[in-house]
N, C-alpha and C. Protein backbone atom coordinates (compact mmCIF):
# COMPACT_ATOMS: atom_id res chain seq x y z
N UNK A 1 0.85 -1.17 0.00
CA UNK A 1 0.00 0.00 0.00
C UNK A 1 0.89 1.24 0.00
N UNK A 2 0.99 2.16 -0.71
CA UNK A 2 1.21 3.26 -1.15
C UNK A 2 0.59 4.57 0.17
N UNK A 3 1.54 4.82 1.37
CA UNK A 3 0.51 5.93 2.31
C UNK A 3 0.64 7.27 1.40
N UNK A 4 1.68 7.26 0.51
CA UNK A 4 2.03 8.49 0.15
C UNK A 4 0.47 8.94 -0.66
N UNK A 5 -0.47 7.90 -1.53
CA UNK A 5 -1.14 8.18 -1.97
C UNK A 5 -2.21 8.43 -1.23
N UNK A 6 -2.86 7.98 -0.45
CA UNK A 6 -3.50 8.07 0.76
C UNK A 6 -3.68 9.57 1.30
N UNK A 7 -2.24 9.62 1.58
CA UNK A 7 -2.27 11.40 2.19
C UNK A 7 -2.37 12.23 0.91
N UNK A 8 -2.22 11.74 -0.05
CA UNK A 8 -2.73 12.69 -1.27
C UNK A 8 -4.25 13.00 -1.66
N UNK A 9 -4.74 11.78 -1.41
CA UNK A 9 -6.12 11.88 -1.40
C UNK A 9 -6.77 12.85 -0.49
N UNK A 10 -6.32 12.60 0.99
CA UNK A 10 -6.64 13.51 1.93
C UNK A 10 -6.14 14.71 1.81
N UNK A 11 -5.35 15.22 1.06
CA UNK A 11 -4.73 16.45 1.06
C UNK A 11 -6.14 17.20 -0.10
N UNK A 12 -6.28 16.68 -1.03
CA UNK A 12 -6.83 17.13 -2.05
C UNK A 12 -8.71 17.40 -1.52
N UNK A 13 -9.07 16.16 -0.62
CA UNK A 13 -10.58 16.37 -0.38
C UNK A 13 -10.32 17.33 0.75
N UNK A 14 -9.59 17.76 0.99
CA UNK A 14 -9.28 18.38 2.88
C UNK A 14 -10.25 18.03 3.78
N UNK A 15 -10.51 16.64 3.92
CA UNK A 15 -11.25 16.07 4.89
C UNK A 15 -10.52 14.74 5.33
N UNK A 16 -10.38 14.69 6.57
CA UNK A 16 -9.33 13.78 7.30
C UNK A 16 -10.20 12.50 8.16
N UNK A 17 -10.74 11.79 7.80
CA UNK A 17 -11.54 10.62 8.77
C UNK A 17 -10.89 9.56 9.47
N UNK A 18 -10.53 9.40 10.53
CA UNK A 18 -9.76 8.12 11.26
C UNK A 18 -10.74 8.13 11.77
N UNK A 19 -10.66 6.64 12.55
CA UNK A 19 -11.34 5.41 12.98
C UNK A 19 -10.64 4.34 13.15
N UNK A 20 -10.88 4.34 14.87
CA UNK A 20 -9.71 3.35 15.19
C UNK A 20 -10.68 1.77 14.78
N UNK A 21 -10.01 1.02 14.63
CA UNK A 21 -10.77 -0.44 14.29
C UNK A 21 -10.47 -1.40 15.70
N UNK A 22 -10.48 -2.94 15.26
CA UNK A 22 -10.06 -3.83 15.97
C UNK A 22 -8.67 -3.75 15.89
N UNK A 23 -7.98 -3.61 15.34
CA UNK A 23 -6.78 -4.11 14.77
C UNK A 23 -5.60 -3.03 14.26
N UNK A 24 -6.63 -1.90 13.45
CA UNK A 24 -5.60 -1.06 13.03
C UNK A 24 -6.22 0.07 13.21
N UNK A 25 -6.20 1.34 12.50
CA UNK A 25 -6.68 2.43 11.80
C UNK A 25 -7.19 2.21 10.48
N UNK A 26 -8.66 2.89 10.45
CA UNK A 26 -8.88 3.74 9.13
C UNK A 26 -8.81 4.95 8.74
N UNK A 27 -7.94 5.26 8.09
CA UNK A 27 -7.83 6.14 7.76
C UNK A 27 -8.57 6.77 6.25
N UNK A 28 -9.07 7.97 5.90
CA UNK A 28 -9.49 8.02 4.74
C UNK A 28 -10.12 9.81 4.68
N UNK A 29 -11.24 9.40 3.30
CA UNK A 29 -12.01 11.10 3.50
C UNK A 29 -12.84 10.94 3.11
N UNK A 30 -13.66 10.08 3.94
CA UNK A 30 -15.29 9.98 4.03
C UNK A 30 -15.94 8.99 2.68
N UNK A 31 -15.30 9.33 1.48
CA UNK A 31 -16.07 8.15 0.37
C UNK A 31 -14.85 7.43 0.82
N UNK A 32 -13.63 6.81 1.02
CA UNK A 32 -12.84 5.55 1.20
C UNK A 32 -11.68 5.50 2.73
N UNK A 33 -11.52 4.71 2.60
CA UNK A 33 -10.66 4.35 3.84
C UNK A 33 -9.77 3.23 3.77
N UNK A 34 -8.43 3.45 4.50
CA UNK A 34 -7.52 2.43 4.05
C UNK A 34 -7.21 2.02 5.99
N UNK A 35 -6.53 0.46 5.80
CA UNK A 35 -6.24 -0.11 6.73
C UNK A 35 -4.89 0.39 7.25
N UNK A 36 -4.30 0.97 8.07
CA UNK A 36 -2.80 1.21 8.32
C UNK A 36 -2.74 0.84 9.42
N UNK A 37 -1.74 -0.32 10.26
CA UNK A 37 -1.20 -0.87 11.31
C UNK A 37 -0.20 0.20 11.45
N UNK A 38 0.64 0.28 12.81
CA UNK A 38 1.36 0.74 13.73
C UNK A 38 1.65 2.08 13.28
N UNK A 39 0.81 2.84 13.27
CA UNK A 39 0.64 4.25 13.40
C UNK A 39 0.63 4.60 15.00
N UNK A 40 1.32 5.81 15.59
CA UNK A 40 1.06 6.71 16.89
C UNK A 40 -0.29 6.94 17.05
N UNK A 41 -0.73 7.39 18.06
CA UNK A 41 -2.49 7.53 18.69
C UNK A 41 -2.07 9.12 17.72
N UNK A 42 -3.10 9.08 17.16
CA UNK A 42 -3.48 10.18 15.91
C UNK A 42 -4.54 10.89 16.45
N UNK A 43 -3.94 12.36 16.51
CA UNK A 43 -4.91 13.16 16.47
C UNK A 43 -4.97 14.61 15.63
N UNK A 44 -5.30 15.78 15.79
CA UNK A 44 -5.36 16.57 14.75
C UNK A 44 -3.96 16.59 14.54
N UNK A 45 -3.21 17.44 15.67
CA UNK A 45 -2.29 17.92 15.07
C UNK A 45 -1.02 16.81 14.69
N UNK A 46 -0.94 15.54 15.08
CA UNK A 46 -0.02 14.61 14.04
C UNK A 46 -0.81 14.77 12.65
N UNK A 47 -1.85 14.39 12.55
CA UNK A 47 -2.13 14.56 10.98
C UNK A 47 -1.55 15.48 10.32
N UNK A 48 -1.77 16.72 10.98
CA UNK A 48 -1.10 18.02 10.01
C UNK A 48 -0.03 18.43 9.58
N UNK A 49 0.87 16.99 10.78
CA UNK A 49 2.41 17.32 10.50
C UNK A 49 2.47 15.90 9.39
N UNK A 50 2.34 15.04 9.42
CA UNK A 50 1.95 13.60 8.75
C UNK A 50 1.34 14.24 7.53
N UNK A 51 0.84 14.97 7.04
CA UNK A 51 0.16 15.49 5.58
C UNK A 51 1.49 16.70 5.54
N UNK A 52 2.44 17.76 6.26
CA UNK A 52 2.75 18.27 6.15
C UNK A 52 2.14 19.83 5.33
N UNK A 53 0.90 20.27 6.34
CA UNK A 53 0.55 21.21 6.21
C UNK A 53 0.73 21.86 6.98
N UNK A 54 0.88 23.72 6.56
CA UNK A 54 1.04 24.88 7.02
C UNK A 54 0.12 24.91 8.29
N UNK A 55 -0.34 25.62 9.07
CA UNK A 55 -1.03 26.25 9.90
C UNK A 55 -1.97 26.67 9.14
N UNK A 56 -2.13 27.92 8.42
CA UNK A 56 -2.75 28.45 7.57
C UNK A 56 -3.56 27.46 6.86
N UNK A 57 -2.78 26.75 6.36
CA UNK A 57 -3.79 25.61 5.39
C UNK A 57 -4.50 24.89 6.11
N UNK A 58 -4.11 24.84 7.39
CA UNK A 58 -4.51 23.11 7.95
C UNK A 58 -6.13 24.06 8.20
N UNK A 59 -5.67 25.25 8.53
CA UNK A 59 -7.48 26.01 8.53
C UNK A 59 -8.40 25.44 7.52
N UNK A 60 -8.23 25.47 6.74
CA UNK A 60 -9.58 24.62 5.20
C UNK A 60 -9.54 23.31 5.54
N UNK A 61 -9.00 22.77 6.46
CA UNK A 61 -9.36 21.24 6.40
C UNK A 61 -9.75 20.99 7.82
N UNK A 62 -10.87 19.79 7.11
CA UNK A 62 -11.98 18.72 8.37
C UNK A 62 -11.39 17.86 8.68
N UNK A 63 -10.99 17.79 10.32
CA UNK A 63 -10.70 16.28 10.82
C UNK A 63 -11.44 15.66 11.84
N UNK A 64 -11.80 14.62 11.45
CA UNK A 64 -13.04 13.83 12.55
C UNK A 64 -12.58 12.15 12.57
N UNK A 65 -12.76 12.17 14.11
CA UNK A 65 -12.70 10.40 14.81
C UNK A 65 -13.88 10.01 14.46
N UNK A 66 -14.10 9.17 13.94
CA UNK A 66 -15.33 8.30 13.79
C UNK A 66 -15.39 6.91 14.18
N UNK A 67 -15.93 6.82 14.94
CA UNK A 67 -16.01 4.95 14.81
C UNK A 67 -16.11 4.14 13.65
N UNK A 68 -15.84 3.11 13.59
CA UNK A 68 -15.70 2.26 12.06
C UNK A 68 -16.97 2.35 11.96
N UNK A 69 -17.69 2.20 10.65
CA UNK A 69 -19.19 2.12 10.40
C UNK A 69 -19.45 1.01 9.37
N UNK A 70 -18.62 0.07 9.37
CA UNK A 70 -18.92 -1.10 8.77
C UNK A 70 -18.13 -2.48 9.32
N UNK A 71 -18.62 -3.39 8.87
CA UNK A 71 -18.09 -4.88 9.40
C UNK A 71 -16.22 -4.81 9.16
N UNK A 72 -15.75 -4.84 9.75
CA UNK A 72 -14.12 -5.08 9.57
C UNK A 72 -13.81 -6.62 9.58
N UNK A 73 -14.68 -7.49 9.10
CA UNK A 73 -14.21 -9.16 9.18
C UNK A 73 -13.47 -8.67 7.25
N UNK A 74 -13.14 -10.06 7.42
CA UNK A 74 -12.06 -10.28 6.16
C UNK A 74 -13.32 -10.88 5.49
N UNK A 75 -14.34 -11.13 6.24
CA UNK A 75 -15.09 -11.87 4.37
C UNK A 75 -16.49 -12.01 5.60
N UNK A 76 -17.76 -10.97 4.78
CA UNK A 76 -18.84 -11.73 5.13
C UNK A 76 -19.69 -12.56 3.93
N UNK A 77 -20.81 -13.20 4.70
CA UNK A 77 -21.84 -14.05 4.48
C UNK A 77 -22.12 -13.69 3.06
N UNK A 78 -22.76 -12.82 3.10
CA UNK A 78 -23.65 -12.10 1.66
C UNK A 78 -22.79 -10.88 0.82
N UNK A 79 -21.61 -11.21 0.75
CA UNK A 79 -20.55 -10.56 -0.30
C UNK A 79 -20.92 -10.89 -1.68
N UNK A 80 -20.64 -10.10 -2.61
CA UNK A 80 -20.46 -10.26 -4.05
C UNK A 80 -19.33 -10.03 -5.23
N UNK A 81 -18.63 -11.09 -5.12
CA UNK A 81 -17.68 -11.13 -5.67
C UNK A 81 -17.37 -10.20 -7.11
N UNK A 82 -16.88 -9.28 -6.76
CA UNK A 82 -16.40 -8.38 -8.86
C UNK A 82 -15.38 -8.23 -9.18
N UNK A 83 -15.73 -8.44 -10.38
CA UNK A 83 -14.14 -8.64 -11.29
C UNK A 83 -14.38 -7.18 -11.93
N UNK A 84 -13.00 -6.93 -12.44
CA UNK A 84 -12.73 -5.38 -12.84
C UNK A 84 -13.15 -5.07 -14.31
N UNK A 85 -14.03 -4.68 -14.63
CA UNK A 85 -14.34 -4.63 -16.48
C UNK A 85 -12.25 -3.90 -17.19
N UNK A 86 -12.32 -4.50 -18.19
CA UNK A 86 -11.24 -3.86 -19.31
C UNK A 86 -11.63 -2.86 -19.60
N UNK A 87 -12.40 -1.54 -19.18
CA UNK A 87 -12.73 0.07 -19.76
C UNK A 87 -12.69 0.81 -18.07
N UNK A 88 -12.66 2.20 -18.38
CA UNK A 88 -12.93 2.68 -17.54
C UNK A 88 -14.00 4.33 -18.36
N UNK A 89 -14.73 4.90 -17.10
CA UNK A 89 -15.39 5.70 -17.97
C UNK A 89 -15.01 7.34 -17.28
N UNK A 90 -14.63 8.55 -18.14
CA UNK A 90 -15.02 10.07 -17.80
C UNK A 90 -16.16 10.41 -17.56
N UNK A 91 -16.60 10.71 -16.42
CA UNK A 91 -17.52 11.39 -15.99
C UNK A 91 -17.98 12.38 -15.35
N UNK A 92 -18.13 13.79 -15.71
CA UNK A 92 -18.12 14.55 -14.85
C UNK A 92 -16.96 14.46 -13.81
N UNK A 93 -15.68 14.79 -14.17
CA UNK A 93 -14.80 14.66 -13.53
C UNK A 93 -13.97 13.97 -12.82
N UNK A 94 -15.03 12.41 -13.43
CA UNK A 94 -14.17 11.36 -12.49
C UNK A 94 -13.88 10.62 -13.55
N UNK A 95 -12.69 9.45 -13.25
CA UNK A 95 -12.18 8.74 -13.56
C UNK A 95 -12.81 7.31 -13.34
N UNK A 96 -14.18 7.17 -13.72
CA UNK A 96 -14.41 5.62 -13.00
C UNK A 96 -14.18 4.35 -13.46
N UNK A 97 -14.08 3.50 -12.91
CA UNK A 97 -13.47 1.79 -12.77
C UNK A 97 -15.13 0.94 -12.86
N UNK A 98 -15.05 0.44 -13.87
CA UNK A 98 -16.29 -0.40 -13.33
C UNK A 98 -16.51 -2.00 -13.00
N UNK A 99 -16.84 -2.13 -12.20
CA UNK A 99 -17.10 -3.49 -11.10
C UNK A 99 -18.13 -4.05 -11.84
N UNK A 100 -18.00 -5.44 -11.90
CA UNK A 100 -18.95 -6.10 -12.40
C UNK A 100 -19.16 -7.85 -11.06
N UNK A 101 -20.64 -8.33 -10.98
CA UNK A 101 -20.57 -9.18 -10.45
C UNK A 101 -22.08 -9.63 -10.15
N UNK A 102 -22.65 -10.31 -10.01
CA UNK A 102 -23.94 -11.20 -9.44
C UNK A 102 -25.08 -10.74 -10.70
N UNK A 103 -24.59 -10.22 -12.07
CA UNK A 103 -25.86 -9.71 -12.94
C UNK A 103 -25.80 -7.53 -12.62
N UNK A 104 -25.01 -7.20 -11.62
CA UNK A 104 -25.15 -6.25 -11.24
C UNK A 104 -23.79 -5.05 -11.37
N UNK A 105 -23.62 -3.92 -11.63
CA UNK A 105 -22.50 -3.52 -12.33
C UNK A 105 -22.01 -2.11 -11.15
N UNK A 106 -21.07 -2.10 -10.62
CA UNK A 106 -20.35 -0.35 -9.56
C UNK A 106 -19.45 0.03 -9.97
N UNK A 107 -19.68 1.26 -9.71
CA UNK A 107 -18.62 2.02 -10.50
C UNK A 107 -17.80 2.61 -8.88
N UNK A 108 -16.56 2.76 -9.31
CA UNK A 108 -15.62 3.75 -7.97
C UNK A 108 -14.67 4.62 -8.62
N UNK A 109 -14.24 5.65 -7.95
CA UNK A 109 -13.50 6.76 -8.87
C UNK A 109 -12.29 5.75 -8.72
N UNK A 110 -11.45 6.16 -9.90
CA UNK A 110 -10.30 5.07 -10.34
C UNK A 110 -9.14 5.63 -9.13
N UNK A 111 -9.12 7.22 -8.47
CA UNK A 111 -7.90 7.85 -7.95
C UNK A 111 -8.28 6.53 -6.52
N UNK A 112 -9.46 6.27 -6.27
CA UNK A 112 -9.08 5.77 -4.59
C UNK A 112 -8.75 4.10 -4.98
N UNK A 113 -8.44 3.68 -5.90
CA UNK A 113 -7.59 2.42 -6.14
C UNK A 113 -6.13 2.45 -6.03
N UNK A 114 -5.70 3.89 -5.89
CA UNK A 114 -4.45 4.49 -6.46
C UNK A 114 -3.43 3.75 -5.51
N UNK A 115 -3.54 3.81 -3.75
CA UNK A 115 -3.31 3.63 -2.74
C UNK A 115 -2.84 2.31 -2.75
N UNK A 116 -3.98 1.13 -3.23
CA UNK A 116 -3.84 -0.10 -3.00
C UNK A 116 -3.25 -0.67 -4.41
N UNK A 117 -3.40 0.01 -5.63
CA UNK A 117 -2.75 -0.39 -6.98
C UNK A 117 -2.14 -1.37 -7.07
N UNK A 118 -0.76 -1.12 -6.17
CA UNK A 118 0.58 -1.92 -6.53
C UNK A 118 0.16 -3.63 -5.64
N UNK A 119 -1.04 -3.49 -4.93
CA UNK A 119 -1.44 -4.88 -4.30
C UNK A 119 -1.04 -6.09 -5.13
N UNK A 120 -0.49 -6.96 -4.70
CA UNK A 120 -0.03 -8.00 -5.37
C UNK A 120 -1.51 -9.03 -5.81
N UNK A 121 -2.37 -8.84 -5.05
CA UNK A 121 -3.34 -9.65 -5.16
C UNK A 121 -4.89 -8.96 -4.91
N UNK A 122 -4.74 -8.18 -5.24
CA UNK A 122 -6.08 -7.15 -5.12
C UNK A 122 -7.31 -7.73 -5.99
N UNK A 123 -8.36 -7.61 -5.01
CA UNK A 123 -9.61 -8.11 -5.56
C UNK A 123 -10.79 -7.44 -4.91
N UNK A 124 -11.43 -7.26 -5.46
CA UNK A 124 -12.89 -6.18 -5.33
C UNK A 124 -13.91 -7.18 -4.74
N UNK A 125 -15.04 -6.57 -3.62
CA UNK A 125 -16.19 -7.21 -3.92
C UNK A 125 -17.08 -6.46 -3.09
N UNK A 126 -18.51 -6.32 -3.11
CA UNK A 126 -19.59 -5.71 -2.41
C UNK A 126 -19.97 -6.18 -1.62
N UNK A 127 -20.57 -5.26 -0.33
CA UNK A 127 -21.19 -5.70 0.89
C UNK A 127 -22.56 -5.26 0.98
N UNK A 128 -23.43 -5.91 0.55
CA UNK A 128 -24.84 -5.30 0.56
C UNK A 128 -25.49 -4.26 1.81
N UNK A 129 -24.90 -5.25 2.93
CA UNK A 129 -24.90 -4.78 4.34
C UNK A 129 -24.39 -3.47 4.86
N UNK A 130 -23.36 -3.16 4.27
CA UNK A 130 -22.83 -1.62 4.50
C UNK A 130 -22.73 -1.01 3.38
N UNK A 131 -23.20 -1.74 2.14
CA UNK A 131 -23.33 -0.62 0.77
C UNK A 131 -21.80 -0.02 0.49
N UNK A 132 -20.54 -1.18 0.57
CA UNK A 132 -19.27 -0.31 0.06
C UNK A 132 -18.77 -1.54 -0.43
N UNK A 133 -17.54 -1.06 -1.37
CA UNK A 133 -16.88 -2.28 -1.88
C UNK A 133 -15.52 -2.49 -1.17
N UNK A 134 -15.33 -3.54 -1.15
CA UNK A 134 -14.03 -3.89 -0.46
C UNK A 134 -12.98 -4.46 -0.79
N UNK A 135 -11.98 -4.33 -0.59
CA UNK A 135 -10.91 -4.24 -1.46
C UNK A 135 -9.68 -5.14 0.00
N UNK A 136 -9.34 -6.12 -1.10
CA UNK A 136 -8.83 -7.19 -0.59
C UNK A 136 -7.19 -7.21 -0.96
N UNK A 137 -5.98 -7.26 -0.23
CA UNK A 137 -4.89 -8.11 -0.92
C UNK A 137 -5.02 -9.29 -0.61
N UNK A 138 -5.13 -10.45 -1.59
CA UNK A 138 -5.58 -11.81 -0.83
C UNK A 138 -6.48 -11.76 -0.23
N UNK A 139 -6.94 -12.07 0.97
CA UNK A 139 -7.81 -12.68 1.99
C UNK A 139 -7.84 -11.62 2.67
N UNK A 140 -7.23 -10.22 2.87
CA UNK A 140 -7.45 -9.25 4.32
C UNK A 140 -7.89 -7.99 3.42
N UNK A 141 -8.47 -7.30 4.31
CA UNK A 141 -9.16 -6.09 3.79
C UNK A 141 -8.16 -5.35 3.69
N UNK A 142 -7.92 -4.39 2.96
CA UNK A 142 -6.85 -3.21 2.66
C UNK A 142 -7.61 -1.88 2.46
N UNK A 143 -8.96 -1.61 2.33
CA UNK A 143 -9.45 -0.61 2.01
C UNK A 143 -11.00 -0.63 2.17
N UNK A 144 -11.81 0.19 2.10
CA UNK A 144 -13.07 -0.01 1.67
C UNK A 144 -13.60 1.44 0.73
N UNK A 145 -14.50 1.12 -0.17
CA UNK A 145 -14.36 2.36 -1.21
C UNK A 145 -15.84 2.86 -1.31
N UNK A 146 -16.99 3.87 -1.30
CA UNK A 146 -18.13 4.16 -1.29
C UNK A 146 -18.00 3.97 -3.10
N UNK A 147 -19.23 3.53 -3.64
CA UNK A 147 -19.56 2.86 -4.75
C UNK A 147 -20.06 4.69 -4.99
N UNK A 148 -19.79 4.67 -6.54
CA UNK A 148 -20.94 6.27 -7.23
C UNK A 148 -22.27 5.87 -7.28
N UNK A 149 -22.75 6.00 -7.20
CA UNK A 149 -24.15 6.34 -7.52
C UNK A 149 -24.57 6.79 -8.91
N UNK A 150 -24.75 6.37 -10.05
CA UNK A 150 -24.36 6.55 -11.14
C UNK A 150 -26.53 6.62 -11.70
N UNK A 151 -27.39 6.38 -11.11
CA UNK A 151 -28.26 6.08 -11.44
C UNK A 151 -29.27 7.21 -11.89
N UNK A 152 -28.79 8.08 -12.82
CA UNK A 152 -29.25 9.44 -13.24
C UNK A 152 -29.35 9.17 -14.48
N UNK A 153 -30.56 10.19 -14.89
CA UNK A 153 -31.22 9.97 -16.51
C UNK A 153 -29.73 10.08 -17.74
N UNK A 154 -29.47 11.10 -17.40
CA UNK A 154 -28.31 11.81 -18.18
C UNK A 154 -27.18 10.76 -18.89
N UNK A 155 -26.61 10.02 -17.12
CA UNK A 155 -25.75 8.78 -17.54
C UNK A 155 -26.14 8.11 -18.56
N UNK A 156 -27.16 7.38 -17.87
CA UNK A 156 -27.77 6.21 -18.55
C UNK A 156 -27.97 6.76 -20.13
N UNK A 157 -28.47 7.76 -20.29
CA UNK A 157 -28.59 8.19 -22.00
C UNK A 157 -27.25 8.82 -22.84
N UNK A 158 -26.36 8.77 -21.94
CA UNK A 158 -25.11 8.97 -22.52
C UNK A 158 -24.38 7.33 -23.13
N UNK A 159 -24.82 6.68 -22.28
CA UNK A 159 -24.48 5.13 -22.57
C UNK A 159 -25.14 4.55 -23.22
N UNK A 160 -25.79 5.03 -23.22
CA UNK A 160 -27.10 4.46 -24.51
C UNK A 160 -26.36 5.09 -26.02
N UNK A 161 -26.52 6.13 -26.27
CA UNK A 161 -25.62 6.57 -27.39
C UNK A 161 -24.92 6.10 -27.40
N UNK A 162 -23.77 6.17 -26.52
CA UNK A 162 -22.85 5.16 -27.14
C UNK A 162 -22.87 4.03 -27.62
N UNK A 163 -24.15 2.94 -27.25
CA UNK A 163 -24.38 1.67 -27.30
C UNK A 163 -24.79 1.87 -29.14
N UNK A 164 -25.76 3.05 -29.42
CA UNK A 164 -26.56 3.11 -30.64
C UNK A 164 -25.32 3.56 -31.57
N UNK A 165 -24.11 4.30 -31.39
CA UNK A 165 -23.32 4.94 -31.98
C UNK A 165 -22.39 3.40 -32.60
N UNK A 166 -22.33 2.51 -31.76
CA UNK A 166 -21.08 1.71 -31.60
C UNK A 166 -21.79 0.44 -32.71
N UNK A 167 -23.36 0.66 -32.40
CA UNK A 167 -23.64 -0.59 -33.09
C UNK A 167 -23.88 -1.12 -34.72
N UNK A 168 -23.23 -0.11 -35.91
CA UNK A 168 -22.91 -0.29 -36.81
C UNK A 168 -22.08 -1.25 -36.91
N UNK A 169 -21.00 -0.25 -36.16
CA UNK A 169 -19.64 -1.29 -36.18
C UNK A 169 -19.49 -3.06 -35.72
N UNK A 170 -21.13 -3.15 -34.69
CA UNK A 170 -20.61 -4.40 -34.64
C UNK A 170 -21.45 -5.44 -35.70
N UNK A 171 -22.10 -4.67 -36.26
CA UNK A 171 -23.15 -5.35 -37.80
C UNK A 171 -21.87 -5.11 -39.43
N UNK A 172 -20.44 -4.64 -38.92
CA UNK A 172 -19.64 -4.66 -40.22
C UNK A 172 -20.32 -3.76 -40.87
N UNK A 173 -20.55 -2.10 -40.78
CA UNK A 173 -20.76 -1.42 -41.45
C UNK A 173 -19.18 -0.86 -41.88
N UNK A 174 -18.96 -0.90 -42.82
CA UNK A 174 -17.53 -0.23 -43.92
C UNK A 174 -17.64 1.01 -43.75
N UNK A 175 -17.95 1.76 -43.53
CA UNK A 175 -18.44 3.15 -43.54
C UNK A 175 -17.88 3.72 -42.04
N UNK A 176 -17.24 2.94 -41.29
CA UNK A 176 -16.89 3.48 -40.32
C UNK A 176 -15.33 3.19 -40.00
């Protein structure tokens, strides 16, 4: 895991969320959170030196303890296993990744994969129960990511064009 990216993320949303767990810290900014073992008892002002912000700056930014708000086991009951589609899509400013699995399709901005990327064994899957996806090296949680919400007229008819735009090409029209 990459912290450098982590604190980049948090630098950029200027919102700081820890949550101590069973086991480790979450750390994150409210849509994701990563697992970090043997960190110091964290509070504002280590963060600010740990992100290496000014005084001045550290003013624009939110930091809040939260209790964990989802299951921290390595694998529940009613998970849904997703594999990573080969595309990713621009959207209104994001970069999204899309998840596929059980007949059912999530999207997550591609930057909060950034952290866990280099995972040797990274694997995605959904928790119906807390509504986030979770992000595995192997068998242990490394992250958890809030899914977009993608379910707006606009999307959906942007993908549709594309579907109507694309489908010459897959009937062998020459003309394209």
């Amino acid at each position: 895991m990459k912290v450098s990216k982590i604190w980049s993320l948090l630098k950029k949303r200027r919102l700081i969320v820890v949550m101590e767990g069973k086991d480790c810290k979450w750390i994150g900014d409210g849509i994701a959170a990563y697992s970090i073992t043997n960190l110091p008892i964290l509070d504002s002002g280590i963060m600010q030196a740990l992100l290496d912000v000014s005084d001045k700056a550290w003013d624009n930014f939110e930091y809040e303890e939260r209790k964990v708000a989802f299951d921290e086991s390595d694998f529940v009951g009613n998970e849904i296993g997703l594999e990573e589609m080969p595309i990713s899509i621009w959207y209104k400013d994001m970069e999204l990744i899309l998840l596929e699995g059980d007949n059912k399709i999530f999207f997550i901005q591609s930057k909060y994969t950034e952290p866990i990327r280099d995972t040797e064994y990274l694997s995605f899957s959904y928790r119906p129960s807390d509504k986030i996806i979770v992000a595995r090296n192997g068998m242990f949680i490394t992250g958890v990511i809030s899914p977009v919400n993608l379910a707006d007229t606009e999307f959906i008819q942007v993908i549709y064009k594309i579907y109507k735009l694309m489908n010459p090409m897959l009937e062998g029209d020459d003309d394209i």
